[in-house]
N, C-alpha and C. Protein backbone atom coordinates (compact mmCIF):
# COMPACT_ATOMS: atom_id res chain seq x y z
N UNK A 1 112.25 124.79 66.12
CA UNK A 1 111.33 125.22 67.17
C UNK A 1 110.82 123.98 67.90
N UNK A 2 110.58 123.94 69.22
CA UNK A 2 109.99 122.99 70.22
C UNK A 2 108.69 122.89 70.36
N UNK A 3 107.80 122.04 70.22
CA UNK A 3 106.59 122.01 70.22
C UNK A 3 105.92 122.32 72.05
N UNK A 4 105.43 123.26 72.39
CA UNK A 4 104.90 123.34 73.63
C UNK A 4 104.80 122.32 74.34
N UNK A 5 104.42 122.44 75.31
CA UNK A 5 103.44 121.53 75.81
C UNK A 5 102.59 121.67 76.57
N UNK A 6 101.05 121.83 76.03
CA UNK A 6 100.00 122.55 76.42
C UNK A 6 98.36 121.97 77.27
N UNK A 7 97.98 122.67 77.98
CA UNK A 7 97.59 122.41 79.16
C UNK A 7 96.21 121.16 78.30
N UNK A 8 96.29 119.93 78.97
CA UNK A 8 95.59 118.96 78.01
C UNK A 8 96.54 117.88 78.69
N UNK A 9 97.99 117.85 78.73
CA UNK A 9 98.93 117.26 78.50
C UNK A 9 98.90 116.44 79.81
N UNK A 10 99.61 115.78 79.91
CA UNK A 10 100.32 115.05 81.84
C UNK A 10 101.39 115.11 81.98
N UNK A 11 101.61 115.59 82.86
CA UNK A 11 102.94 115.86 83.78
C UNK A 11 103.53 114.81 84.48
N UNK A 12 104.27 114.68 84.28
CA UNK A 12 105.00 113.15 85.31
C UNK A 12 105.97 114.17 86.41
N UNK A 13 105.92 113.26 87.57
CA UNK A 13 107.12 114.35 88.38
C UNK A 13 107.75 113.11 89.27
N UNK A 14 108.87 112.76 89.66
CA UNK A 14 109.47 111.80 90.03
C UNK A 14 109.60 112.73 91.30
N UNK A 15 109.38 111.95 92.14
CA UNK A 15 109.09 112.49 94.06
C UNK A 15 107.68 113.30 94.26
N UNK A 16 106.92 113.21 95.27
CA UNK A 16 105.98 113.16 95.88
C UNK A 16 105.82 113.65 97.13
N UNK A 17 106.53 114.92 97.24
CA UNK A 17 106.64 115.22 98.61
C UNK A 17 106.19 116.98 98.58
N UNK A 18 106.41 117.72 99.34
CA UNK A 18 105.24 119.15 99.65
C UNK A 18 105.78 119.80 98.42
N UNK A 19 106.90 119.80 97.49
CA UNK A 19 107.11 120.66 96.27
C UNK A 19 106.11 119.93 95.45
N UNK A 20 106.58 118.85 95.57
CA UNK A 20 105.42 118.16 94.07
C UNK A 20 103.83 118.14 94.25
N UNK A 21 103.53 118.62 96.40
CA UNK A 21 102.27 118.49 96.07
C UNK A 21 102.06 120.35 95.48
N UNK A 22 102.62 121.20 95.61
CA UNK A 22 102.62 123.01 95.25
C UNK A 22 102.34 122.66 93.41
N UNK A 23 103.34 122.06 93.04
CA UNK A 23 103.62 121.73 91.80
C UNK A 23 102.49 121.47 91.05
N UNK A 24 102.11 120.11 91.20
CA UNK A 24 100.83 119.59 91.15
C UNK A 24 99.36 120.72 90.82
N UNK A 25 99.32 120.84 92.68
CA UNK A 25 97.76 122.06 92.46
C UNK A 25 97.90 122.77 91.38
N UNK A 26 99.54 123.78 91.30
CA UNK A 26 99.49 124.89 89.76
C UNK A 26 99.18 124.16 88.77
N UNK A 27 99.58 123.41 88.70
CA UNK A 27 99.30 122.48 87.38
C UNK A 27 97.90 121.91 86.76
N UNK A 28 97.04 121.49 87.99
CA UNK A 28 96.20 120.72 87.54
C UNK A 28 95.04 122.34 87.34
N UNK A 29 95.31 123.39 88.34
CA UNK A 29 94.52 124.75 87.72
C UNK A 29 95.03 125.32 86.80
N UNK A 30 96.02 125.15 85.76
CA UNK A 30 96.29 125.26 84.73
C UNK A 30 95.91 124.42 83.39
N UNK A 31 95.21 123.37 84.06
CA UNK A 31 94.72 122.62 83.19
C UNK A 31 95.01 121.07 83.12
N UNK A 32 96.21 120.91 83.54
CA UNK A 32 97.43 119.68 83.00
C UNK A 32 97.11 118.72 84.31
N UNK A 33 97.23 117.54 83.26
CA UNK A 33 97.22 116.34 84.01
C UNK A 33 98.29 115.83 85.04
N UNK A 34 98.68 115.27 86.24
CA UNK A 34 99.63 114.83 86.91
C UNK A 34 99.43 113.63 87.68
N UNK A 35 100.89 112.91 87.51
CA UNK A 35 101.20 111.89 87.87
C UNK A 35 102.66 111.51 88.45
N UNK A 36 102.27 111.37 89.48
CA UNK A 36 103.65 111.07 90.26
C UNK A 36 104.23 109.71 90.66
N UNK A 37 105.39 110.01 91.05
CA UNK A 37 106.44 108.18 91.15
C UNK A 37 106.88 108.66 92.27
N UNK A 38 106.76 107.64 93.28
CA UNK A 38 108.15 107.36 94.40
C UNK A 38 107.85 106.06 95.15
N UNK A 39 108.63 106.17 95.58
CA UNK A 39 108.76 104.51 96.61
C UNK A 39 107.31 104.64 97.59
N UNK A 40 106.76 105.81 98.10
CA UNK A 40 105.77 105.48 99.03
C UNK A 40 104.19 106.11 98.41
N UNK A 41 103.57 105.74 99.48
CA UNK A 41 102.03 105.65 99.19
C UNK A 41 101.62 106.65 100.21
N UNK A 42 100.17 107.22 99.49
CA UNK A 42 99.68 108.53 100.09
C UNK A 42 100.53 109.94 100.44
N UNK A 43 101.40 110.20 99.43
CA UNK A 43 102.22 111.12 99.48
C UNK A 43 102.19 112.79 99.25
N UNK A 44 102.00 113.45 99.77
CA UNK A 44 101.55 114.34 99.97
C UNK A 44 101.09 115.14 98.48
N UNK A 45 102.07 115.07 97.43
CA UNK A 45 101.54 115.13 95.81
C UNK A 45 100.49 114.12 95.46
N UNK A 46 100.66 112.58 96.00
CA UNK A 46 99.57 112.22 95.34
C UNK A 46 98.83 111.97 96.08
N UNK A 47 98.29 113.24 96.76
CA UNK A 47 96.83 113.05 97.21
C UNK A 47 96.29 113.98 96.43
N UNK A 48 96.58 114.61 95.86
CA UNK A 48 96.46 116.03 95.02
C UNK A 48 96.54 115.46 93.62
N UNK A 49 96.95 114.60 93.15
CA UNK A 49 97.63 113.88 91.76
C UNK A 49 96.79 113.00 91.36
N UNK A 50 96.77 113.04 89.50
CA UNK A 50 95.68 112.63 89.11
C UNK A 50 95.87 110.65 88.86
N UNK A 51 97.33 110.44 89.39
CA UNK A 51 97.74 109.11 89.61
C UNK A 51 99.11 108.90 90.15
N UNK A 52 99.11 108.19 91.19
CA UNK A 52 100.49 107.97 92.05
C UNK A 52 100.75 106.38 92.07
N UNK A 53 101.89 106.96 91.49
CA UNK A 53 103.09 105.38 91.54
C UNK A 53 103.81 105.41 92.46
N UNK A 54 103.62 103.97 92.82
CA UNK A 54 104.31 103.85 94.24
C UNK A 54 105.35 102.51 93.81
N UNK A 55 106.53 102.74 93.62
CA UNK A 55 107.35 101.66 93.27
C UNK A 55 109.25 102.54 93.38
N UNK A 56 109.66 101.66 93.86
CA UNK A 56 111.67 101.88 94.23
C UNK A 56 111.84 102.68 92.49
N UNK A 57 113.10 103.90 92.60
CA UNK A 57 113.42 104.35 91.74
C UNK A 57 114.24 103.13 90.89
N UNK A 58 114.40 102.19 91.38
CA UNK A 58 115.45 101.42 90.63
C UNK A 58 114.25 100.11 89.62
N UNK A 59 113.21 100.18 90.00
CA UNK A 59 112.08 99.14 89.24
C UNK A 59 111.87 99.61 87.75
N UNK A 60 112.84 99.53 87.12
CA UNK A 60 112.52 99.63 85.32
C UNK A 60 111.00 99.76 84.92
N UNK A 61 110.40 98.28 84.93
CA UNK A 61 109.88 98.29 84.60
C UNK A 61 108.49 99.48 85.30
N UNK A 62 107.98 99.80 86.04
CA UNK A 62 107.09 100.51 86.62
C UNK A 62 107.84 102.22 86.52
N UNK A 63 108.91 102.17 86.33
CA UNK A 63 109.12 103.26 85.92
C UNK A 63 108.70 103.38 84.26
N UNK A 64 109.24 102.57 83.43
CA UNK A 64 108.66 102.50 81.67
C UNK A 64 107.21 103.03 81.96
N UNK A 65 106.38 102.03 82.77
CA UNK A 65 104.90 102.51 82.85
C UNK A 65 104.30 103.95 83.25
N UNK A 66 105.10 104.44 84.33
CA UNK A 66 105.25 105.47 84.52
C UNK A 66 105.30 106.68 83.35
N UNK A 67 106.59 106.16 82.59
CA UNK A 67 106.90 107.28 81.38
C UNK A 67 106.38 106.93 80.40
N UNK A 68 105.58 106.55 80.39
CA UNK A 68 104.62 105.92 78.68
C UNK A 68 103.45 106.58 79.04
N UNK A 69 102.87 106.67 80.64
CA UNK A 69 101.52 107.48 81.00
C UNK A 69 101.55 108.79 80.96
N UNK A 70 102.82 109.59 80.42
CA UNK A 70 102.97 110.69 80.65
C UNK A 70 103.70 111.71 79.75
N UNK A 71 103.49 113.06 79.53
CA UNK A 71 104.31 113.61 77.80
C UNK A 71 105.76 114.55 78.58
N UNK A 72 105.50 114.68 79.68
CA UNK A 72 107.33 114.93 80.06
C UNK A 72 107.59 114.62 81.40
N UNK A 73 108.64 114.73 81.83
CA UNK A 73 109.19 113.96 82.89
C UNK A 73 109.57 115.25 83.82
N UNK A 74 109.20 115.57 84.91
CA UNK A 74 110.40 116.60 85.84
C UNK A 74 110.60 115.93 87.72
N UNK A 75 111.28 116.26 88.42
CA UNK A 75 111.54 115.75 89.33
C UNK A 75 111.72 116.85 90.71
N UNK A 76 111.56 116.59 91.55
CA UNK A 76 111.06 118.00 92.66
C UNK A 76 112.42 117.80 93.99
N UNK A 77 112.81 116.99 93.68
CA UNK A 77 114.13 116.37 94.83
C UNK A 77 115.60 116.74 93.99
């Protein structure tokens, strides 16, 4: 069996654009924390998002940081 993952938690979502900001709102009135990644700043998810990374999909390292701040990963692109 898979352990849930229940509203408490953070959401990571790789892209930042009008799905991830829809995404986001359900989420954070469900309870759950969110945090988004993409190359740009003030993105329509993370204005809505409880932290936005702004760094190239190809930056390792700020991506690691990314996925260490967060308990699963999904992507909206």
């Amino acid at each position: 069996m898979t352990n849930p993952i229940l509203p408490g938690a953070t959401l990571g979502v790789l892209g930042s654009g009008q799905l991830g900001r829809m995404f986001a709102i359900a989420a954070r009135r469900l309870g759950y924390g969110v945090h988004v990644y993409s190359p740009d700043v003030n993105t329509p998810a993370g204005q809505v998002a409880d932290r936005e990374f702004a760094a190239e999909y190809d930056d390792l390292e700020q991506l690691a940081e990314f996925a260490r701040s967060v308990d699963v990963v999904t992507f909206e692109f």
